[in-house]
N, C-alpha and C. Protein backbone atom coordinates (compact mmCIF):
# COMPACT_ATOMS: atom_id res chain seq x y z
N UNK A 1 -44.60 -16.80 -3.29
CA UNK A 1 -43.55 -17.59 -3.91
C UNK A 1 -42.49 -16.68 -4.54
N UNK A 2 -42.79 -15.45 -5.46
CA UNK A 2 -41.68 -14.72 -5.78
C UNK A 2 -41.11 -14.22 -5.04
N UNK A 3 -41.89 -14.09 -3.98
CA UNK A 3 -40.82 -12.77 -2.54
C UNK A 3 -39.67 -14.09 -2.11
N UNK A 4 -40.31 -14.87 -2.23
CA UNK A 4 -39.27 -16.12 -1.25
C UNK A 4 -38.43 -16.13 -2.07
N UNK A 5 -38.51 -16.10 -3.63
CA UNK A 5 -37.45 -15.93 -4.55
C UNK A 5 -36.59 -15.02 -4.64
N UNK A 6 -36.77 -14.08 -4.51
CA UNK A 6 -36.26 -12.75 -4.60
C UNK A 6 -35.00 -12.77 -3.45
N UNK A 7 -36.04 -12.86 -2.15
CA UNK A 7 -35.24 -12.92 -1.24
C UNK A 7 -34.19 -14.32 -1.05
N UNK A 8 -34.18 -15.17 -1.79
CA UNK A 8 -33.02 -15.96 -1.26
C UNK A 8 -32.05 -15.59 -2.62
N UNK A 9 -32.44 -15.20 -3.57
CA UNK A 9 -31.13 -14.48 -4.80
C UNK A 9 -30.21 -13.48 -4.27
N UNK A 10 -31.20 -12.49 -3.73
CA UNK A 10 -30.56 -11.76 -2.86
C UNK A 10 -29.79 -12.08 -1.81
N UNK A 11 -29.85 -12.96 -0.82
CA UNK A 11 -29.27 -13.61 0.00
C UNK A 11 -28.11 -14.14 -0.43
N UNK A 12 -28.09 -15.17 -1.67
CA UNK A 12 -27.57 -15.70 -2.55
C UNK A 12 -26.28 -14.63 -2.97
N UNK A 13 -26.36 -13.14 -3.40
CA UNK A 13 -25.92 -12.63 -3.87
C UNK A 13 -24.72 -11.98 -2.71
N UNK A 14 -25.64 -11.40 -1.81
CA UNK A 14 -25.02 -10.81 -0.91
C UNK A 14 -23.46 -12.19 -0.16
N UNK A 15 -23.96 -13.00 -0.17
CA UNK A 15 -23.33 -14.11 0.82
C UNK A 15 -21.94 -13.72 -0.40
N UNK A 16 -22.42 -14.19 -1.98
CA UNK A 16 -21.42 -14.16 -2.51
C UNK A 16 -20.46 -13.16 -2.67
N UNK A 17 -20.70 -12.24 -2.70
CA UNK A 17 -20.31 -10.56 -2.42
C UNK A 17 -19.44 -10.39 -1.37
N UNK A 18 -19.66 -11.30 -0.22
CA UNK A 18 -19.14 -11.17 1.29
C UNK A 18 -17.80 -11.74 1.15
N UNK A 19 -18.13 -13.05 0.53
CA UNK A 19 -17.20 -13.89 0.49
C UNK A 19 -16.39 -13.54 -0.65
N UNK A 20 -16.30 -12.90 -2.03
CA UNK A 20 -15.59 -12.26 -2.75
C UNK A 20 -14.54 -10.95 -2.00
N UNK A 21 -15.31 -10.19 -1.30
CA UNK A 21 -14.85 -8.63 -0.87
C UNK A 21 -13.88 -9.35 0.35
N UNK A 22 -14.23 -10.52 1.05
CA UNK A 22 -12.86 -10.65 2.17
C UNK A 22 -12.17 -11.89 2.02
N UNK A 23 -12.32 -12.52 0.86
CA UNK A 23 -11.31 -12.84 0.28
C UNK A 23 -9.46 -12.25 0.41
N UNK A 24 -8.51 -13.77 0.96
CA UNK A 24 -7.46 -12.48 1.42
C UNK A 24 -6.65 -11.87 -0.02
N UNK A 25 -7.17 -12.39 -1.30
CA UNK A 25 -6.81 -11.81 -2.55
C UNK A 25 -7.23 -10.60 -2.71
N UNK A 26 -8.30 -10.28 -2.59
CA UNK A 26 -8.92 -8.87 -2.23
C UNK A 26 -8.47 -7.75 -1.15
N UNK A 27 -8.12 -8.58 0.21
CA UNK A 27 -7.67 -7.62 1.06
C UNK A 27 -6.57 -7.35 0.79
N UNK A 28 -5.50 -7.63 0.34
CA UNK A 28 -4.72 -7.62 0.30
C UNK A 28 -4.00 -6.72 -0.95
N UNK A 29 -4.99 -6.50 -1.66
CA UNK A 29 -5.38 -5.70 -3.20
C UNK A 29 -5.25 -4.42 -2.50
N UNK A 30 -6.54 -3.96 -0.95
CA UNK A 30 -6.98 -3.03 -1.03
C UNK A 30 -5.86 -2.77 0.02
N UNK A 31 -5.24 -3.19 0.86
CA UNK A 31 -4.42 -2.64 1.65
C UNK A 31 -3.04 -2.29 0.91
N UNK A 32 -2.71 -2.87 -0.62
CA UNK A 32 -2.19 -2.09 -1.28
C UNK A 32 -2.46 -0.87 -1.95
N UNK A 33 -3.44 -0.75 -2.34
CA UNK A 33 -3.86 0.28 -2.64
C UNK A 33 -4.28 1.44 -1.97
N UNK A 34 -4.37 1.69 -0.45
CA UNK A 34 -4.89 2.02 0.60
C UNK A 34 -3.49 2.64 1.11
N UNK A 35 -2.32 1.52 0.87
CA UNK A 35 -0.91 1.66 1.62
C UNK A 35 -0.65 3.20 0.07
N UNK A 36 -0.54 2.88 -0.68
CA UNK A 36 -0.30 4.14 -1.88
C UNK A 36 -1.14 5.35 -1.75
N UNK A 37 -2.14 5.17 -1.14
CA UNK A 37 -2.77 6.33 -1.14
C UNK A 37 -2.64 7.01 0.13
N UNK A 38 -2.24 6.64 1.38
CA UNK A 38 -1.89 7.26 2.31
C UNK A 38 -0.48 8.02 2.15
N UNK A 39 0.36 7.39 0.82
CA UNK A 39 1.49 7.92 0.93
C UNK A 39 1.88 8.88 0.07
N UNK A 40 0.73 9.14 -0.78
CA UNK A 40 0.37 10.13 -1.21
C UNK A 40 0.04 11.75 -0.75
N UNK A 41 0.59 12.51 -0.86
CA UNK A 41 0.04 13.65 -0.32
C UNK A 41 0.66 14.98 -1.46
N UNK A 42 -0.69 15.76 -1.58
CA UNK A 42 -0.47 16.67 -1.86
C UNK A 42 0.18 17.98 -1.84
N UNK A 43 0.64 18.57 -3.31
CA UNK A 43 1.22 19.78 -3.05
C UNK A 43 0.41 20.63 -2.00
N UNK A 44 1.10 21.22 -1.09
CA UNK A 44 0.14 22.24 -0.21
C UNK A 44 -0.54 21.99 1.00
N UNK A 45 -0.67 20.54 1.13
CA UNK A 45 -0.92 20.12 2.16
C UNK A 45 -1.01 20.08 3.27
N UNK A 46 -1.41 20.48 4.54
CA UNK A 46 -1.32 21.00 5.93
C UNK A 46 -0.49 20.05 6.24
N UNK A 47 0.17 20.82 7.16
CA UNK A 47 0.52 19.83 8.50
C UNK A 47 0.07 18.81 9.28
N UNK A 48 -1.42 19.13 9.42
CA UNK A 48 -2.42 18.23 9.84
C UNK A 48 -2.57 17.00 8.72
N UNK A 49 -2.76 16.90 7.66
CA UNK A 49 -2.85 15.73 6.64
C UNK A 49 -1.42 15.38 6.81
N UNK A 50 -0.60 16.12 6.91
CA UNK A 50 0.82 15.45 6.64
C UNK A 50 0.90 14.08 7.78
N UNK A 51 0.49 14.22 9.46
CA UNK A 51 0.29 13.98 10.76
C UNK A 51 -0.37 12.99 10.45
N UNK A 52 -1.71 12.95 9.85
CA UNK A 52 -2.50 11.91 9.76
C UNK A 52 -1.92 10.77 8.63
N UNK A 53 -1.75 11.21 8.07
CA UNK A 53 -0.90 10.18 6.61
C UNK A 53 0.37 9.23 7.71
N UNK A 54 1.02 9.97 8.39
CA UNK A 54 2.25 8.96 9.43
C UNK A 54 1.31 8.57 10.30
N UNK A 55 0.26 8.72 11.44
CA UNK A 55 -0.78 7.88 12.29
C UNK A 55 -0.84 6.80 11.15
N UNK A 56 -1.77 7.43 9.93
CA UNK A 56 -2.35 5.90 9.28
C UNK A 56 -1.38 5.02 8.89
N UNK A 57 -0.28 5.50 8.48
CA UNK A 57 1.16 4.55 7.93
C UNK A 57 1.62 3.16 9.01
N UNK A 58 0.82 3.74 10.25
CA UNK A 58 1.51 2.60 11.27
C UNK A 58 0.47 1.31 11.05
N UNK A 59 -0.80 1.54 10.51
CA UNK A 59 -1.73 0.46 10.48
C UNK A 59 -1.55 -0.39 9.14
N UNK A 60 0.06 0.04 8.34
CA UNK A 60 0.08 -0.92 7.03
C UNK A 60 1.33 -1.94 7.32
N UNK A 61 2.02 -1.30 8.49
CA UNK A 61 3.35 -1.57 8.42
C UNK A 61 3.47 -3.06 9.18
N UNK A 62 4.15 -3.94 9.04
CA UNK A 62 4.98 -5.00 9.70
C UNK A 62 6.15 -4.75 10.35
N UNK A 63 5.96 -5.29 11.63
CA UNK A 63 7.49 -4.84 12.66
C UNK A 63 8.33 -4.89 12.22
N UNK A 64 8.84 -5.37 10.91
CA UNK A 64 10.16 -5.47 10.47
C UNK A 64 9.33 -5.52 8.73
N UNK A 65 10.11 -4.29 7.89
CA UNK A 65 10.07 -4.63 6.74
C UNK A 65 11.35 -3.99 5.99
N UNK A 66 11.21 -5.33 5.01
CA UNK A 66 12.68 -4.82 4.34
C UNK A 66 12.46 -4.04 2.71
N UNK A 67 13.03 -3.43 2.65
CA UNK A 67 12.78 -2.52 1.27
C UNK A 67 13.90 -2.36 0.47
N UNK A 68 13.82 -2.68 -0.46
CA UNK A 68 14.63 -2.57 -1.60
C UNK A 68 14.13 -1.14 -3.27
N UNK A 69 14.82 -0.30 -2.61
CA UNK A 69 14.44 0.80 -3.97
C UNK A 69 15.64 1.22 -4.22
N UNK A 70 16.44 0.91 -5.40
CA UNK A 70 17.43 1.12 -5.87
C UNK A 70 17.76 2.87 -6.00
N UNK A 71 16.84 3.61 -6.37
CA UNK A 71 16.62 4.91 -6.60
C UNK A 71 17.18 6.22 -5.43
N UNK A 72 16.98 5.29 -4.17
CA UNK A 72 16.66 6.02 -3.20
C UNK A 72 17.77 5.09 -2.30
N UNK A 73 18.95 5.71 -2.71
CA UNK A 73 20.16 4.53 -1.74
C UNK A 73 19.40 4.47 -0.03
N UNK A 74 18.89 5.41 0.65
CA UNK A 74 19.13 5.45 2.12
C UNK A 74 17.57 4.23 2.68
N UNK A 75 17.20 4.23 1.93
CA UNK A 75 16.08 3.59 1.92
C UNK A 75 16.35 2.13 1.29
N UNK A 76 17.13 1.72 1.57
CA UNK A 76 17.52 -0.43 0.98
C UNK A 76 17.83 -0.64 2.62
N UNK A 77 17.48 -1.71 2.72
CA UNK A 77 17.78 -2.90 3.82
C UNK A 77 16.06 -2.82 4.86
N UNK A 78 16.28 -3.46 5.75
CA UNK A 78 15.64 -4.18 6.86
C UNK A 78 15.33 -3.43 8.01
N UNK A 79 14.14 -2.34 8.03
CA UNK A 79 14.13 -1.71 8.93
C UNK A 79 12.79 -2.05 9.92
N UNK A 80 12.89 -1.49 11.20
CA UNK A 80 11.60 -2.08 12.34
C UNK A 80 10.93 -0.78 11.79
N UNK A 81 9.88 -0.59 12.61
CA UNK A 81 8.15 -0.21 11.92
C UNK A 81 8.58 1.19 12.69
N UNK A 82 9.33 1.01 13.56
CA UNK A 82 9.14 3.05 14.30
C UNK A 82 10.41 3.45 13.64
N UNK A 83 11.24 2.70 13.23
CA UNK A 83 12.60 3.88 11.92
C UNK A 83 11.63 3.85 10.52
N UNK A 84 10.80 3.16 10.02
CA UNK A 84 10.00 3.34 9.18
C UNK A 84 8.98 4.63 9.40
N UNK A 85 8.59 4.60 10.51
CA UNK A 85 7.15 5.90 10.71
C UNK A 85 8.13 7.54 11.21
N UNK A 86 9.59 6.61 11.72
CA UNK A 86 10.25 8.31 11.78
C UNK A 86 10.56 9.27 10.35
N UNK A 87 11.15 8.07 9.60
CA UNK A 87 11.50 7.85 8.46
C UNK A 87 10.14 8.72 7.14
N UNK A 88 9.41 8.18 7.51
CA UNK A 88 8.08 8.73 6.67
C UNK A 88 7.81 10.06 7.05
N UNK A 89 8.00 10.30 8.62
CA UNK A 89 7.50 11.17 9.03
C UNK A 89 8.34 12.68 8.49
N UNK A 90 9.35 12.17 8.51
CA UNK A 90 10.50 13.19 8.10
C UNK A 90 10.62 13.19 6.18
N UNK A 91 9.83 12.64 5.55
CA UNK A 91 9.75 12.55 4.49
C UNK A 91 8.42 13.61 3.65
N UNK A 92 7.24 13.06 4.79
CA UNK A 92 5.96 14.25 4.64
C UNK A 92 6.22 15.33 5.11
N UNK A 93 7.16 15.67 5.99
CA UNK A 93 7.55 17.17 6.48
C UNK A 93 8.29 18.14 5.78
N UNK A 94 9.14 17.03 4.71
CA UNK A 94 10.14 17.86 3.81
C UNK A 94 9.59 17.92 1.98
N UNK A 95 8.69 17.14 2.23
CA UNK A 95 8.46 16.51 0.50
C UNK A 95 7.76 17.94 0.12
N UNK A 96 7.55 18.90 -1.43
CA UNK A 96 6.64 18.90 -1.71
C UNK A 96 5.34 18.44 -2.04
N UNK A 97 5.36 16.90 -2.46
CA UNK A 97 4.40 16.49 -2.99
C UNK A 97 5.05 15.24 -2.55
N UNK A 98 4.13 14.10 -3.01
CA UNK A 98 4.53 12.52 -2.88
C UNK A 98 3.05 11.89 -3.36
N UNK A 99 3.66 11.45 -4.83
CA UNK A 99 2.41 10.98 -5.79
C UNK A 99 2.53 9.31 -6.14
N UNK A 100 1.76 8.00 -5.85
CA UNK A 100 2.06 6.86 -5.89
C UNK A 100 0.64 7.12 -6.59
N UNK A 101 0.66 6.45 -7.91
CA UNK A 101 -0.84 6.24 -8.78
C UNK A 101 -0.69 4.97 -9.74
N UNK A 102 -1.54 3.92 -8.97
CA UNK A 102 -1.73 2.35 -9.58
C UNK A 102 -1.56 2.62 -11.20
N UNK A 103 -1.34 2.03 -11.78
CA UNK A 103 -1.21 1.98 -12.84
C UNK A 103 -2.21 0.91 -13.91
N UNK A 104 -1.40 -0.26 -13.03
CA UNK A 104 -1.78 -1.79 -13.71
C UNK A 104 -1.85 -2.76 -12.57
N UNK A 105 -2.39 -3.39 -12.45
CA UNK A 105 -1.79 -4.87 -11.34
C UNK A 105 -1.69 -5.89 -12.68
N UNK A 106 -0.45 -6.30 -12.26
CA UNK A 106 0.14 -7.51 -12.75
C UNK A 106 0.15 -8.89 -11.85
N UNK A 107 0.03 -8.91 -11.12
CA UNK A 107 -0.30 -10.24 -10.01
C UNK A 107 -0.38 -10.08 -8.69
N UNK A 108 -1.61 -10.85 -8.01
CA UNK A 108 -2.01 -10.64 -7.06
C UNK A 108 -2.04 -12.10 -6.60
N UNK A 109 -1.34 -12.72 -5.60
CA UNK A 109 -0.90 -14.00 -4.76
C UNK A 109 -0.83 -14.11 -3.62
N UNK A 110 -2.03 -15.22 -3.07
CA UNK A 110 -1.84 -15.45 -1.90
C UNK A 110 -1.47 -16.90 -1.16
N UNK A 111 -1.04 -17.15 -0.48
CA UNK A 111 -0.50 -18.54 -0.40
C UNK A 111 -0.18 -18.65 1.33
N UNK A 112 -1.20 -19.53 1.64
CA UNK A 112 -1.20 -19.30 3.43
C UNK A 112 -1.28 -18.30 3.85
N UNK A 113 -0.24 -17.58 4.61
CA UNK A 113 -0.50 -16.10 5.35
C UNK A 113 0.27 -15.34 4.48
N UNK A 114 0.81 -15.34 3.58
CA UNK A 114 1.75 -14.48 2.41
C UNK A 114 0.93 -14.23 1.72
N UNK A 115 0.78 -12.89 1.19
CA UNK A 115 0.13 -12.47 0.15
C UNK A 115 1.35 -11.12 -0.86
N UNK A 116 1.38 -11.86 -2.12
CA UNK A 116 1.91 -10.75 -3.07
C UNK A 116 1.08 -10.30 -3.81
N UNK A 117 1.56 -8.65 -4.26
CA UNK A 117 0.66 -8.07 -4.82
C UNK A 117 1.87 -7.11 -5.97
N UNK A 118 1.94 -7.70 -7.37
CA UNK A 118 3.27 -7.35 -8.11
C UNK A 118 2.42 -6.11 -8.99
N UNK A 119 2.57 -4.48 -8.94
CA UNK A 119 1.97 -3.85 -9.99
C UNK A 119 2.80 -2.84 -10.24
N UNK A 120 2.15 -1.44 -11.35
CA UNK A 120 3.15 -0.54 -12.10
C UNK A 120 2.41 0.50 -11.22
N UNK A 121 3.15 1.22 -11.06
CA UNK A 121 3.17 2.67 -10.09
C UNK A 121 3.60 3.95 -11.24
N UNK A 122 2.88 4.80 -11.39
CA UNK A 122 3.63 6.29 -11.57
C UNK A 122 3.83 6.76 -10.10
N UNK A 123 5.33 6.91 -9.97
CA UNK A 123 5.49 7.69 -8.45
C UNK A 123 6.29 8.74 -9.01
N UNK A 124 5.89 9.93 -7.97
CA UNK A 124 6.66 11.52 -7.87
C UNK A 124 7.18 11.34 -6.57
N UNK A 125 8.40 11.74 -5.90
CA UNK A 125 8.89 12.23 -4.59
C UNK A 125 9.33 13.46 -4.76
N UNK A 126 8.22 14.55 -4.36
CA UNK A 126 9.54 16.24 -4.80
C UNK A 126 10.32 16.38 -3.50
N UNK A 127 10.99 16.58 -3.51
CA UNK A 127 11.71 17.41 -2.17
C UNK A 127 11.93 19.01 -2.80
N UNK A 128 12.61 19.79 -1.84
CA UNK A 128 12.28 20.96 -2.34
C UNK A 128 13.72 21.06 -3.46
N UNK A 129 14.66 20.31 -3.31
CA UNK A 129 15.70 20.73 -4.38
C UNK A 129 15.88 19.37 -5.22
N UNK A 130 15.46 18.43 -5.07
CA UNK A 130 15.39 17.29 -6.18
C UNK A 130 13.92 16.54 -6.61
N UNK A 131 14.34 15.56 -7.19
CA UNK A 131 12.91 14.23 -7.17
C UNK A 131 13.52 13.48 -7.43
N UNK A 132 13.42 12.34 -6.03
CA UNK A 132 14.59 11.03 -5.82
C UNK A 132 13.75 9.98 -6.53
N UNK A 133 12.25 10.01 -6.34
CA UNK A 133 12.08 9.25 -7.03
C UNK A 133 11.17 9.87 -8.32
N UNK A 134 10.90 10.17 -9.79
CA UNK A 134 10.48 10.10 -10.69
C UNK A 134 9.97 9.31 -11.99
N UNK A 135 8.99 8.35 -11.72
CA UNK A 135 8.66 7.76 -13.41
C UNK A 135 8.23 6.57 -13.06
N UNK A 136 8.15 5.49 -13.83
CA UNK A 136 7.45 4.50 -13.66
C UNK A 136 8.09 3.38 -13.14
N UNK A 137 7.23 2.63 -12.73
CA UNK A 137 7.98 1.69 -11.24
C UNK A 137 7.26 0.48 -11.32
N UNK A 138 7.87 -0.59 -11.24
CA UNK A 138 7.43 -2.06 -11.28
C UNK A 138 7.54 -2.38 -9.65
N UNK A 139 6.31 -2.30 -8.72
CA UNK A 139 6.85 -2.73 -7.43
C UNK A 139 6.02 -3.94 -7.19
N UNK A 140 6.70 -4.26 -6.07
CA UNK A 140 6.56 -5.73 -5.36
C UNK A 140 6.01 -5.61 -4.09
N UNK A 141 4.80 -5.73 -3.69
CA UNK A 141 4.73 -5.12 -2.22
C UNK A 141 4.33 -7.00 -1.35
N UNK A 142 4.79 -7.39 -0.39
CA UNK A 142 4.73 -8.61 0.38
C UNK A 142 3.78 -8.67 1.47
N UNK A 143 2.74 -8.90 1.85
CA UNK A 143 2.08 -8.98 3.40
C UNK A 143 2.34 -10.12 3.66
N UNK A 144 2.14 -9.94 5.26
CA UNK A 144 2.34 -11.13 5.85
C UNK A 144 0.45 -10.66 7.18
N UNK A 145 0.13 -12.32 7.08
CA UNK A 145 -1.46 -12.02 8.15
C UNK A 145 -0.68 -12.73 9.59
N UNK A 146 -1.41 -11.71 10.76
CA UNK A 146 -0.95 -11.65 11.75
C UNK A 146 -2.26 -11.66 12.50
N UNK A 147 -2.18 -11.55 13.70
CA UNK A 147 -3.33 -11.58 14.63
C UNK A 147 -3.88 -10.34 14.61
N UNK A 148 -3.10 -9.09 14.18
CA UNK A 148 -3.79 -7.88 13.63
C UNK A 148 -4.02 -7.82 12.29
N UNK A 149 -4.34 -8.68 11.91
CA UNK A 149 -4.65 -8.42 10.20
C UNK A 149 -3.41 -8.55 9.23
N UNK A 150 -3.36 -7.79 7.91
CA UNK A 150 -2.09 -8.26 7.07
C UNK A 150 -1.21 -6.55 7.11
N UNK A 151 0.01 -7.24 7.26
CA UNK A 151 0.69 -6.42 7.60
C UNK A 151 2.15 -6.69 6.49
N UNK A 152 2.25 -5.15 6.05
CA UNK A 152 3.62 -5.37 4.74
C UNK A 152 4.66 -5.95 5.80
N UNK A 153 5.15 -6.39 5.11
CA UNK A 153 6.46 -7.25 5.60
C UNK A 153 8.20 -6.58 4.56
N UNK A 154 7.72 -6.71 2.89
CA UNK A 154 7.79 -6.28 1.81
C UNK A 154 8.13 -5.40 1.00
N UNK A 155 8.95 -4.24 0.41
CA UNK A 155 8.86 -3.51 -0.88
C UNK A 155 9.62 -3.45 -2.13
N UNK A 156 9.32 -4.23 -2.80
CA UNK A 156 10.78 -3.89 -3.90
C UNK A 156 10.16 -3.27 -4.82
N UNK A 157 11.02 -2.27 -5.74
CA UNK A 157 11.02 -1.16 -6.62
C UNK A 157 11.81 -1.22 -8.08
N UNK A 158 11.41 -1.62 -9.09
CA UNK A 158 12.17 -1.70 -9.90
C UNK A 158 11.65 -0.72 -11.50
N UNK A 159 12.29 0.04 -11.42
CA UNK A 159 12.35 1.35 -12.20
C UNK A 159 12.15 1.20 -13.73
N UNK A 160 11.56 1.37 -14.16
CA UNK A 160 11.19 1.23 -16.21
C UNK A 160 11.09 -0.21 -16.25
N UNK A 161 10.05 -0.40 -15.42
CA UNK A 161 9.81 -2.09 -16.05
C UNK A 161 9.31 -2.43 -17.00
C-alpha cells in the first residue's frame, strides 16, 4: 500500500512538473533568457564561440523582427532573420565583449500564440573604440509560436527605466 502511494505522488508530481516546465509562460521565459545568453560573449573569445553564438542566434529569430533600440540608431526598424544573423555576425567579429545579464522580470504574458516577456537587462556592447550600448535597460522582447516553436518576432529597449 505505501509503494502504491509513493508511486502515484510521484507520478502526481512529475505530471505536475511537466506541465509547469512547458507551459508556454515558461518557454517563453527560457527562450528569453537563452536568446541573452547566446548574445553574450566574452572578452577573448575564439572565433569558434563567436561562429557558434550566430549558428545558435538563427534558432531564436522570427523571419521578420522589428527592433526598436534608441541607443543604437542603425539597429531601429523591421528587419528579415538573414540581415539580422549578418548583422550579429558582424557584431561578434568586431565587439570586444557583449554582456546581456537578467536583472529582474517584470512581466511575463502569454495570450494565444503571443507571448511577452517585459524585464531589466545590465547590457555592455564594447567595440574596440566605443560602447554603443552601456547601463541598464528596460526591454520588451515579443514571440510569436509557429510550427517551429516560438520565435522573437519583437525587441524594444528602453534605457534607465
Amino acid at each position: 500500500m505505501k509503494r502504491s502511494a509513493i508511486v502515484a505522488i510521484a507520478g502526481a508530481l512529475l505530471i505536475s512538473f511537466g506541465i509547469w516546465w512547458f507551459s508556454p509562460t515558461q518557454v517563453v521565459k527560457r527562450r528569453t533568457l537563452g536568446l541573452l545568453e547566446t548574445a553574450s560573449l566574452d572578452a577573448g573569445s575564439g572565433r569558434g564561440v563567436r561562429q557558434m553564438a550566430v549558428y545558435s542566434m538563427n534558432g531564436y529569430l522570427g523571419s521578420q523582427v522589428e527592433l526598436d533600440i534608441p541607443s543604437v540608431e542603425r539597429a531601429n526598424g523591421s528587419f528579415d532573420k538573414s540581415s539580422l544573423e549578418l548583422g550579429f555576425s558582424g557584431l561578434v567579429n568586431q565587439a570586444k565583449q557583449t554582456k546581456f545579464a537578467m536583472r529582474e522580470i517584470r512581466d511575463i504574458s502569454v495570450e494565444g500564440g503571443i507571448g511577452k516577456v517585459v524585464l531589466v537587462v545590465d547590457a555592455v556592447v564594447e567595440l574596440p573604440t566605443y560602447r554603443p550600448v552601456d547601463g541598464i535597460y528596460e526591454v520588451t522582447f515579443e514571440w510569436k509560436k509557429g510550427d517551429d516553436g516560438w520565435r522573437l518576432t519583437r525587441a524594444k529597449w528602453v534605457e534607465n527605466p
